[in-house]
C-alpha atoms as a PDB file:
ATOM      1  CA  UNK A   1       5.690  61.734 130.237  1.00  0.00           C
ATOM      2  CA  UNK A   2       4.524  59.100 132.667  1.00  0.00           C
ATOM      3  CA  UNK A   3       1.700  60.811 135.042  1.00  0.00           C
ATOM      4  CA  UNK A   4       0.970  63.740 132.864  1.00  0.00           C
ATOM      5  CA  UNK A   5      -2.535  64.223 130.662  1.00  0.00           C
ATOM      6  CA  UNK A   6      -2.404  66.926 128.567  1.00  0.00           C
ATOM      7  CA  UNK A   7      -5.980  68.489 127.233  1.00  0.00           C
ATOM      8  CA  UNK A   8      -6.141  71.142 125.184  1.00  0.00           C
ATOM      9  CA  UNK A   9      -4.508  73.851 127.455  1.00  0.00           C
ATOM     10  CA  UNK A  10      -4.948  72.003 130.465  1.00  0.00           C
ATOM     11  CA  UNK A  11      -2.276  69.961 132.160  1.00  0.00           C
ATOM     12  CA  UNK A  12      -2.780  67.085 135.370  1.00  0.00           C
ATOM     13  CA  UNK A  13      -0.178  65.737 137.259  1.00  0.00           C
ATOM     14  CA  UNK A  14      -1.795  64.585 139.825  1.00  0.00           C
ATOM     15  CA  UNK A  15      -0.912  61.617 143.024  1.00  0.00           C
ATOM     16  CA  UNK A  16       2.880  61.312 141.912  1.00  0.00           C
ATOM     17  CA  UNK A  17       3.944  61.795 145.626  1.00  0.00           C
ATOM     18  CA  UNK A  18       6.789  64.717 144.516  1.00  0.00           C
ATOM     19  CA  UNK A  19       8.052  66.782 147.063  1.00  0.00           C
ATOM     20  CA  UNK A  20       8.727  69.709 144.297  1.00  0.00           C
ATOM     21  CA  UNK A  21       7.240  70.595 141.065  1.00  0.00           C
ATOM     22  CA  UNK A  22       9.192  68.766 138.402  1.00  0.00           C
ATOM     23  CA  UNK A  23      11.561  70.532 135.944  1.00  0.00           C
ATOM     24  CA  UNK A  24      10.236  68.771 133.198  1.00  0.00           C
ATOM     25  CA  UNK A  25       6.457  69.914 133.737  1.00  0.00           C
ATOM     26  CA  UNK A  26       8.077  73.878 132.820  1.00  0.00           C
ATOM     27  CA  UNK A  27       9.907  72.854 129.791  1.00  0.00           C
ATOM     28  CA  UNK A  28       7.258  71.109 128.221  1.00  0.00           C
ATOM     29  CA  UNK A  29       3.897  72.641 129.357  1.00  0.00           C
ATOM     30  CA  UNK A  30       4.954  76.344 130.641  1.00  0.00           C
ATOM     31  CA  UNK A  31       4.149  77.797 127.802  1.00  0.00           C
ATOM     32  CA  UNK A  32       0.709  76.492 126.988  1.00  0.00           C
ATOM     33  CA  UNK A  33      -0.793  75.798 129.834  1.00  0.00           C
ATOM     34  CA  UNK A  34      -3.663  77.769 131.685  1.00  0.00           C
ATOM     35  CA  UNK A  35      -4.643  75.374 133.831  1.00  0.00           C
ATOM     36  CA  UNK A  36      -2.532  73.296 135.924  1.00  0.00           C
ATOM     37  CA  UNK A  37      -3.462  70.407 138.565  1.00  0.00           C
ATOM     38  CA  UNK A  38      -1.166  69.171 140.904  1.00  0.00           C
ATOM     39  CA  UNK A  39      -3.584  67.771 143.480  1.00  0.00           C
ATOM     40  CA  UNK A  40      -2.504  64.872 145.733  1.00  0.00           C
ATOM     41  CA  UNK A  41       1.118  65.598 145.857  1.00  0.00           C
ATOM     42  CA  UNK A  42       3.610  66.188 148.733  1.00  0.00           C
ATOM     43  CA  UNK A  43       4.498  69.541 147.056  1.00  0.00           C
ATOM     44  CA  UNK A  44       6.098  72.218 150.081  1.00  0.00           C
ATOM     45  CA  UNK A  45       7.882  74.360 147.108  1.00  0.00           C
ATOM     46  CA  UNK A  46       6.166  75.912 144.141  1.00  0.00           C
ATOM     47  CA  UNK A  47       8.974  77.341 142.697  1.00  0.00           C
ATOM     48  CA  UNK A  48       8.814  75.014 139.723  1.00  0.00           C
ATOM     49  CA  UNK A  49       5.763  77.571 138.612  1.00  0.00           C
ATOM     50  CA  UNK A  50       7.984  80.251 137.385  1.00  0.00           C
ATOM     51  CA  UNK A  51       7.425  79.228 133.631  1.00  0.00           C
ATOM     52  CA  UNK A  52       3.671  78.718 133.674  1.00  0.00           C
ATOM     53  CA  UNK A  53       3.379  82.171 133.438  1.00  0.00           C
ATOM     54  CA  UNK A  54       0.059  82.256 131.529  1.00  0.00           C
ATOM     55  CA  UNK A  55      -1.658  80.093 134.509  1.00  0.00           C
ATOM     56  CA  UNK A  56      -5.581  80.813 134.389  1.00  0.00           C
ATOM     57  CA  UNK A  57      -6.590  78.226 137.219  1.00  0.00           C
ATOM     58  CA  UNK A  58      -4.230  76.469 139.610  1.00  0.00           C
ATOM     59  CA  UNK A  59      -4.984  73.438 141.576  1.00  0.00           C
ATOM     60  CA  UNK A  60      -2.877  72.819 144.539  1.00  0.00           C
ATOM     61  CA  UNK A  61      -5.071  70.510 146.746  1.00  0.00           C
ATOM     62  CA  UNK A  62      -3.954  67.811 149.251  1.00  0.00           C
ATOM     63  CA  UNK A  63      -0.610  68.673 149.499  1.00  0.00           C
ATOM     64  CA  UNK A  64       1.985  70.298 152.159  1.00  0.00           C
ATOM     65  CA  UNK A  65       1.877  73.676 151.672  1.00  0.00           C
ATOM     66  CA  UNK A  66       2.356  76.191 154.532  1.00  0.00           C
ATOM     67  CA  UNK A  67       2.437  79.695 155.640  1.00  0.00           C
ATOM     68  CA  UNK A  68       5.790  80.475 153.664  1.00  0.00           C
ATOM     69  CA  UNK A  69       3.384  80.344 150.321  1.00  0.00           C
ATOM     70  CA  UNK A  70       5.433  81.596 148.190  1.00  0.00           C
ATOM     71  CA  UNK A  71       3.864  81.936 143.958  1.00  0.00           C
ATOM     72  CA  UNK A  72       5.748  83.603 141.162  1.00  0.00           C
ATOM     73  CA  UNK A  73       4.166  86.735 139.545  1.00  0.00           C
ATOM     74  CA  UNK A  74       1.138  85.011 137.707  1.00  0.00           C
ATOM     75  CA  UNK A  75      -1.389  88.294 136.197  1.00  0.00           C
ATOM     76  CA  UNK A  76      -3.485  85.958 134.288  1.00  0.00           C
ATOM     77  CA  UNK A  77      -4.488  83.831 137.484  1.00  0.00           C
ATOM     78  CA  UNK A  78      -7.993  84.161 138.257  1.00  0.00           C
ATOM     79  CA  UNK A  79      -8.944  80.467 140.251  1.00  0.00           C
ATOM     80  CA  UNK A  80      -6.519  79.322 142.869  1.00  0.00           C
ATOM     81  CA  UNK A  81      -7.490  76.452 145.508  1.00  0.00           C
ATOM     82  CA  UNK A  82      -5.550  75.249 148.178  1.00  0.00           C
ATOM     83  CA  UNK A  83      -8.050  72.765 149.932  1.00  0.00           C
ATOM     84  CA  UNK A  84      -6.542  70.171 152.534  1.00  0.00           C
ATOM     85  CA  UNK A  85      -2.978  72.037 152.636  1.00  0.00           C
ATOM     86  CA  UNK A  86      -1.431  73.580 156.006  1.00  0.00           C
ATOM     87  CA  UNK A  87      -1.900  76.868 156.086  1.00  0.00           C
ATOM     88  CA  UNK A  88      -2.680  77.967 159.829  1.00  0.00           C
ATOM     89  CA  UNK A  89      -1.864  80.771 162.280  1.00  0.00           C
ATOM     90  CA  UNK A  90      -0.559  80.069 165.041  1.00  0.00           C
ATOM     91  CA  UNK A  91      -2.390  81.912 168.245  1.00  0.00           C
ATOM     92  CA  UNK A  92       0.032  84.117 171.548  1.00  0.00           C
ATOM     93  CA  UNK A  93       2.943  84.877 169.333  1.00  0.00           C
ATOM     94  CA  UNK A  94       4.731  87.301 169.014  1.00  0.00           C
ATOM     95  CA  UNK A  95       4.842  87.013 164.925  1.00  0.00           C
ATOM     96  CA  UNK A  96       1.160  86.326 165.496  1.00  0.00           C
ATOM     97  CA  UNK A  97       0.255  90.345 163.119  1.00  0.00           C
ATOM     98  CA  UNK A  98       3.299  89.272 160.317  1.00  0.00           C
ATOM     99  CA  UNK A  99       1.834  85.653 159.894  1.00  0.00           C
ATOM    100  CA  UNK A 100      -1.451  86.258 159.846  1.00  0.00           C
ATOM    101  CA  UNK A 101      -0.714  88.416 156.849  1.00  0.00           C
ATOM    102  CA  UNK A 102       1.716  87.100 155.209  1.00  0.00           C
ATOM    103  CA  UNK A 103       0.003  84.235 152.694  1.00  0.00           C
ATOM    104  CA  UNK A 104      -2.874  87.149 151.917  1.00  0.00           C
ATOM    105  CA  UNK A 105      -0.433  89.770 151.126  1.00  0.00           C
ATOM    106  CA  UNK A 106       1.338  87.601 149.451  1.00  0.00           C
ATOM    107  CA  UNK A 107      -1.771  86.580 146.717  1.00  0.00           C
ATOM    108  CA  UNK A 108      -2.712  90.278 146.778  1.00  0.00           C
ATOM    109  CA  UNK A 109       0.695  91.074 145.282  1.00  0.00           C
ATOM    110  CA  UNK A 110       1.393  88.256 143.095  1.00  0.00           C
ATOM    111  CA  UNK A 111      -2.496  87.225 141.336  1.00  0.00           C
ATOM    112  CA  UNK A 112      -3.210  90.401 141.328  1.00  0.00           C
ATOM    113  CA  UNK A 113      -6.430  88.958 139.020  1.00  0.00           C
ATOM    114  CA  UNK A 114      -7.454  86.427 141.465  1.00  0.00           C
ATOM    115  CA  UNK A 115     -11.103  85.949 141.772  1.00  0.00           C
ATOM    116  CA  UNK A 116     -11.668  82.241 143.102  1.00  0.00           C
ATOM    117  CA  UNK A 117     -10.041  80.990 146.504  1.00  0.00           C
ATOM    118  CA  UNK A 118     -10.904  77.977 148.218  1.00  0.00           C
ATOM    119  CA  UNK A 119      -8.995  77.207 151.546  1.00  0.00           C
ATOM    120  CA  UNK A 120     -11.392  74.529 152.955  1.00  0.00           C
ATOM    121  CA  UNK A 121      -9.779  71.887 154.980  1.00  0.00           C
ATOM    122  CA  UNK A 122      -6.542  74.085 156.514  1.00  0.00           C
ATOM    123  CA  UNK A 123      -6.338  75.408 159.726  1.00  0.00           C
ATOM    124  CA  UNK A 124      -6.785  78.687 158.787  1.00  0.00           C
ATOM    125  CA  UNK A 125     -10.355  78.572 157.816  1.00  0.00           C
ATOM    126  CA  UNK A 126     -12.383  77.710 160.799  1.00  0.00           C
ATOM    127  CA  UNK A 127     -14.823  74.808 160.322  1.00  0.00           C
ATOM    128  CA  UNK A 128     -17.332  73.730 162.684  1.00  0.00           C
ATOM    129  CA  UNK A 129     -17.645  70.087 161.352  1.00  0.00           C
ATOM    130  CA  UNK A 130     -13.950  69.688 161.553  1.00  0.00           C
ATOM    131  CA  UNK A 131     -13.554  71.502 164.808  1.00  0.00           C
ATOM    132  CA  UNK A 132     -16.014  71.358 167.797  1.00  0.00           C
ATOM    133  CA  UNK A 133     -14.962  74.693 169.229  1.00  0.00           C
ATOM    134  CA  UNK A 134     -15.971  77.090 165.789  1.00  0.00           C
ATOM    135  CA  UNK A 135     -19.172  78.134 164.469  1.00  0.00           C
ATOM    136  CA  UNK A 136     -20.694  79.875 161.627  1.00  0.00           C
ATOM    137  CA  UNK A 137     -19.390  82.841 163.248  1.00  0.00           C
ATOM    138  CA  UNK A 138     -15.657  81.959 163.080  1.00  0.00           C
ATOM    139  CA  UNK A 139     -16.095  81.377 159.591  1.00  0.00           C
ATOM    140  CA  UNK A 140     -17.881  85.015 158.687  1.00  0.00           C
ATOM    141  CA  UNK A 141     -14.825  86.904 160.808  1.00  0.00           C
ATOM    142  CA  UNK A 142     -12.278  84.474 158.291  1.00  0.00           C
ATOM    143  CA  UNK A 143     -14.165  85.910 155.710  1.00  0.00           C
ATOM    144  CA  UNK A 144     -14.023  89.328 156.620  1.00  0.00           C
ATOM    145  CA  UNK A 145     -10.576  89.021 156.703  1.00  0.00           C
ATOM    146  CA  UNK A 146      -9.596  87.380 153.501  1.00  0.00           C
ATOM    147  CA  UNK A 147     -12.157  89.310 151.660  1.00  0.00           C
ATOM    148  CA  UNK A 148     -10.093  92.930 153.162  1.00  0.00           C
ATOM    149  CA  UNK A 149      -7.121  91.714 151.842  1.00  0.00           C
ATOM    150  CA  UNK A 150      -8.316  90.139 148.184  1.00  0.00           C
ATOM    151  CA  UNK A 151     -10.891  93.245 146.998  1.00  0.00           C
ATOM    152  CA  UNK A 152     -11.729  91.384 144.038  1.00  0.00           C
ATOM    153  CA  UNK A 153     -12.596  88.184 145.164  1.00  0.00           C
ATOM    154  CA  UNK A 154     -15.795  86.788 143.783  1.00  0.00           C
ATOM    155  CA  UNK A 155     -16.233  83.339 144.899  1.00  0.00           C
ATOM    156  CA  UNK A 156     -14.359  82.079 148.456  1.00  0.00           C
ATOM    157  CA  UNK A 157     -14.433  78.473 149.567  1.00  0.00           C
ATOM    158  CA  UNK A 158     -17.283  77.964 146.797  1.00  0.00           C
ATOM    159  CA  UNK A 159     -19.638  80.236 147.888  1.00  0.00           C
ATOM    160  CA  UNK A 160     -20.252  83.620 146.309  1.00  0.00           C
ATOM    161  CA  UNK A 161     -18.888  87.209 148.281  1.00  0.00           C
ATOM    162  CA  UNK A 162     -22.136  89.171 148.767  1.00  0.00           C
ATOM    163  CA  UNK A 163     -21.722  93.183 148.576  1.00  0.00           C
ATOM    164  CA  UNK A 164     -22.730  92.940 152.321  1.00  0.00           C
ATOM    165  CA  UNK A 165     -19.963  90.808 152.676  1.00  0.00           C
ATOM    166  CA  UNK A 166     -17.440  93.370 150.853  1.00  0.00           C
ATOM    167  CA  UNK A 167     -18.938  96.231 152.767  1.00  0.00           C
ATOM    168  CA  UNK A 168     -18.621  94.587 155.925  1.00  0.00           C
ATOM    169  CA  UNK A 169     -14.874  93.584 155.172  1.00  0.00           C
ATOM    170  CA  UNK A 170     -13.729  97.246 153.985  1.00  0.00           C
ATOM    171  CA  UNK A 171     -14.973  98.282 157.525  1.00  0.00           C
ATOM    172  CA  UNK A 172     -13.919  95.751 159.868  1.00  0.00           C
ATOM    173  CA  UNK A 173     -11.808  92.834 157.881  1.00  0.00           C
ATOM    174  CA  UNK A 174      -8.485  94.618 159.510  1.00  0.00           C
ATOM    175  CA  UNK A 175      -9.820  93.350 162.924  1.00  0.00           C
ATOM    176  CA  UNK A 176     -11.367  90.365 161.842  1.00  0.00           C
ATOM    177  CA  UNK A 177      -8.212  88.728 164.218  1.00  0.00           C
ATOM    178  CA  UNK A 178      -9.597  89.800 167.434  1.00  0.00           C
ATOM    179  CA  UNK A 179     -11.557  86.913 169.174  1.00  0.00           C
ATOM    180  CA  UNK A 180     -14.679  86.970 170.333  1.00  0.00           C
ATOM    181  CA  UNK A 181     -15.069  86.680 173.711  1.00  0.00           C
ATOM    182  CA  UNK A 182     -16.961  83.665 174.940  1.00  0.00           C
ATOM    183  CA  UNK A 183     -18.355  85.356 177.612  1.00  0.00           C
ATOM    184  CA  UNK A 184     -18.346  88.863 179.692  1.00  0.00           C
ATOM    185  CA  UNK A 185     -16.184  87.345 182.391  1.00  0.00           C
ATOM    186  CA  UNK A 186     -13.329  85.485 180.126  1.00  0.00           C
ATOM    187  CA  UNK A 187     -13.530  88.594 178.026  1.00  0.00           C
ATOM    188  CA  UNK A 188     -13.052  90.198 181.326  1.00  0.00           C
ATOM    189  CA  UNK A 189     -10.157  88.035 182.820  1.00  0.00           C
ATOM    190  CA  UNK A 190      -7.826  88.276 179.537  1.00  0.00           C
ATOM    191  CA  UNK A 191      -8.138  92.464 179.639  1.00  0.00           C
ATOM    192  CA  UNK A 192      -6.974  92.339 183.041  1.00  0.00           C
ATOM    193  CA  UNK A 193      -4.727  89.529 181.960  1.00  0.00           C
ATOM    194  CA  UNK A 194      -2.459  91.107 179.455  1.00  0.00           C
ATOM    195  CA  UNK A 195      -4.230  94.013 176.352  1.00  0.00           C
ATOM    196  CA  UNK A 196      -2.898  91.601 173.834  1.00  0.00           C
ATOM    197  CA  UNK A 197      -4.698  88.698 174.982  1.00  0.00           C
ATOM    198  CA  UNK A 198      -7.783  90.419 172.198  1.00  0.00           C
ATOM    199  CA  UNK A 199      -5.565  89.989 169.887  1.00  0.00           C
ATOM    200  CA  UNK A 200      -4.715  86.477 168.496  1.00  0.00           C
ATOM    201  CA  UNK A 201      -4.625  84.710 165.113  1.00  0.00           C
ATOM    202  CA  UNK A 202      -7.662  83.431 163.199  1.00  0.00           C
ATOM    203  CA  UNK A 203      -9.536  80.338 165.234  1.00  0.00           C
ATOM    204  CA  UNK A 204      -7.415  77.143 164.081  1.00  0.00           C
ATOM    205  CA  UNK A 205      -8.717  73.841 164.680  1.00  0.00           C
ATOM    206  CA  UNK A 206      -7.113  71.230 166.489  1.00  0.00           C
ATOM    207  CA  UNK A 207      -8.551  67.953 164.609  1.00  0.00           C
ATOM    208  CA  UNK A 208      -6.418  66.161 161.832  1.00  0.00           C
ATOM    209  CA  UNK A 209      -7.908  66.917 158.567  1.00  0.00           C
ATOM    210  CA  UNK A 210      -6.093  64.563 156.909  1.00  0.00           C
ATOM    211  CA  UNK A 211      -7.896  61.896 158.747  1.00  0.00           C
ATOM    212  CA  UNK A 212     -11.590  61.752 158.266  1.00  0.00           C
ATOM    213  CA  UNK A 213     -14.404  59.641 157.067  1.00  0.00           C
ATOM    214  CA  UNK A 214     -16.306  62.788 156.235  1.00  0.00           C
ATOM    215  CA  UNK A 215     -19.358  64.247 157.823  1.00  0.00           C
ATOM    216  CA  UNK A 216     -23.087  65.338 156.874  1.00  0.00           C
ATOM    217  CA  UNK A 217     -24.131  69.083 157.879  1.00  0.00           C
ATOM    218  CA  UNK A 218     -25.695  71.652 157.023  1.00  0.00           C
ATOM    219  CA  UNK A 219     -22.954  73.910 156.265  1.00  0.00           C
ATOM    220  CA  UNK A 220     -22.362  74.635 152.622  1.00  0.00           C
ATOM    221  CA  UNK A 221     -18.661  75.130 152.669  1.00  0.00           C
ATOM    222  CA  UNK A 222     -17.252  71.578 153.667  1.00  0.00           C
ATOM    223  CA  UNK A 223     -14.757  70.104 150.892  1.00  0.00           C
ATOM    224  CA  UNK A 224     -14.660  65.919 151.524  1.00  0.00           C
ATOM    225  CA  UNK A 225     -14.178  65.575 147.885  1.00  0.00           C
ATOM    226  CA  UNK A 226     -11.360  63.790 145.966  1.00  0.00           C
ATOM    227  CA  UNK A 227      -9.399  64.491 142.489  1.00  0.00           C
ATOM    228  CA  UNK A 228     -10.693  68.067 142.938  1.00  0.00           C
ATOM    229  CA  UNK A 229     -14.338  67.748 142.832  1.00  0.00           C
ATOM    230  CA  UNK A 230     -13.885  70.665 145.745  1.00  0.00           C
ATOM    231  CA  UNK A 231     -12.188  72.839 142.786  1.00  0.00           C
ATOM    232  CA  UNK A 232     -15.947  73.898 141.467  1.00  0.00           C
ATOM    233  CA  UNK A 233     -17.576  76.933 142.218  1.00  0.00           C
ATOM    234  CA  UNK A 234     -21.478  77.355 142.827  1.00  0.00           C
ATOM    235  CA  UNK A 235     -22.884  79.904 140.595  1.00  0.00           C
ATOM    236  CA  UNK A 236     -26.336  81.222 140.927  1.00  0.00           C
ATOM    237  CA  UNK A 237     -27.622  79.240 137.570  1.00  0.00           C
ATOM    238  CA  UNK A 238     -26.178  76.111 139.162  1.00  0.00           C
ATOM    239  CA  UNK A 239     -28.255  76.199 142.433  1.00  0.00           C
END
């Protein structure tokens, strides 16, 4: 099939502009593949993945997806990355607790083996290269959070969860949505203000990330990369 490359047990179809995974990918592949790459799509829908159900790794960077995530049962999955999609939560809603929950509930009940994440590049991760107004600390709360609601995450946006790291989120990842006040009086102001004002979404950014030249920091966790050069994990014996 035009598009496809087929190695072993690894399938590609990747920059074909489809808005849905096609049927023909299933039939043909579903059964042997265990890693699939459909980076560089315009893919909203991933219900075409009901077939591959002995997926290993899934690539689903640069393409549409959204909050309504929604992945058939896959038990074998163990390396999912969704770099440069659009996931975000939205902040001062009143479905503010449901959405913030929903894609990470979601994984936690569906790849139930999952053990590599990468989100870079959607709102949902905060990014201080990407946006002005986050810091390192954003980032460690998003952590926090992802890591209390995936337990056996060992790798998240390419860099390895610590056992600080999964202490810290079985104690406080729950809460990891409250912000942190910028200072005493703002914190201040919003308490008197409304009590739910504490109480907002993870920090999204406001910059396009689909429209960069790509930036030099410090910071270990920025994807710029293309045909999924993001997808690979640091390991210890790599550094």
């Amino acid at each position: 099939m035009a598009g496809v490359v087929v190695s072993g047990a690894q399938v590609s179809y990747i920059s074909q502009d489809c808005e849905e995974i096609p049927e023909f990918l299933g039939r043909k592949y579903g059964h042997m593949a265990k890693r699939l790459d459909l980076s560089f799509n315009l893919l909203r829908s991933l219900e075409g993945l009901k077939t591959f159900s002995y997926l290993e790794e899934l690539i689903l960077d640069n393409n549409l997806l959204g909050n309504d995530l929604l992945l058939p049962r896959l038990p074998h999955l163990h390396t999912l990355t969704l770099n440069k999609n659009q996931i975000s939560f939205q902040r001062n809603t009143c479905k503010m607790s449901n959405e913030i929950r929903k894609p990470f509930d979601h994984l936690a009940e569906v790849v139930p083996s999952l053990q590599y994440l990468s989100l870079l590049g959607n709102m949902a991760c905060p990014n201080e290269l990407v946006c002005k107004d986050k810091d390192e600390d954003d980032y460690q709360r998003y952590r926090y959070f992802v890591l209390h609601k995936l337990t056996n995450l060992k790798f998240l946006d390419t860099r390895k969860v610590t056992r600080r790291e999964r202490e810290e989120a079985l104690v406080r990842g729950a809460f990891m949505k409250v912000v942190k006040p910028k200072d005493a009086k703002a914190s201040s102001d919003a308490a008197s203000t409304s009590p739910e004002m504490h109480y907002t979404p993870l920090p999204s950014g406001s910059r396009d990330l689909t429209n960069h030249r790509g930036i030099l920091g410090k910071c270990r966790y920025i994807y710029y990369g293309k045909h999924s050069e993001g997808n690979r994990f640091i390991r210890d014996d790599q550094l």
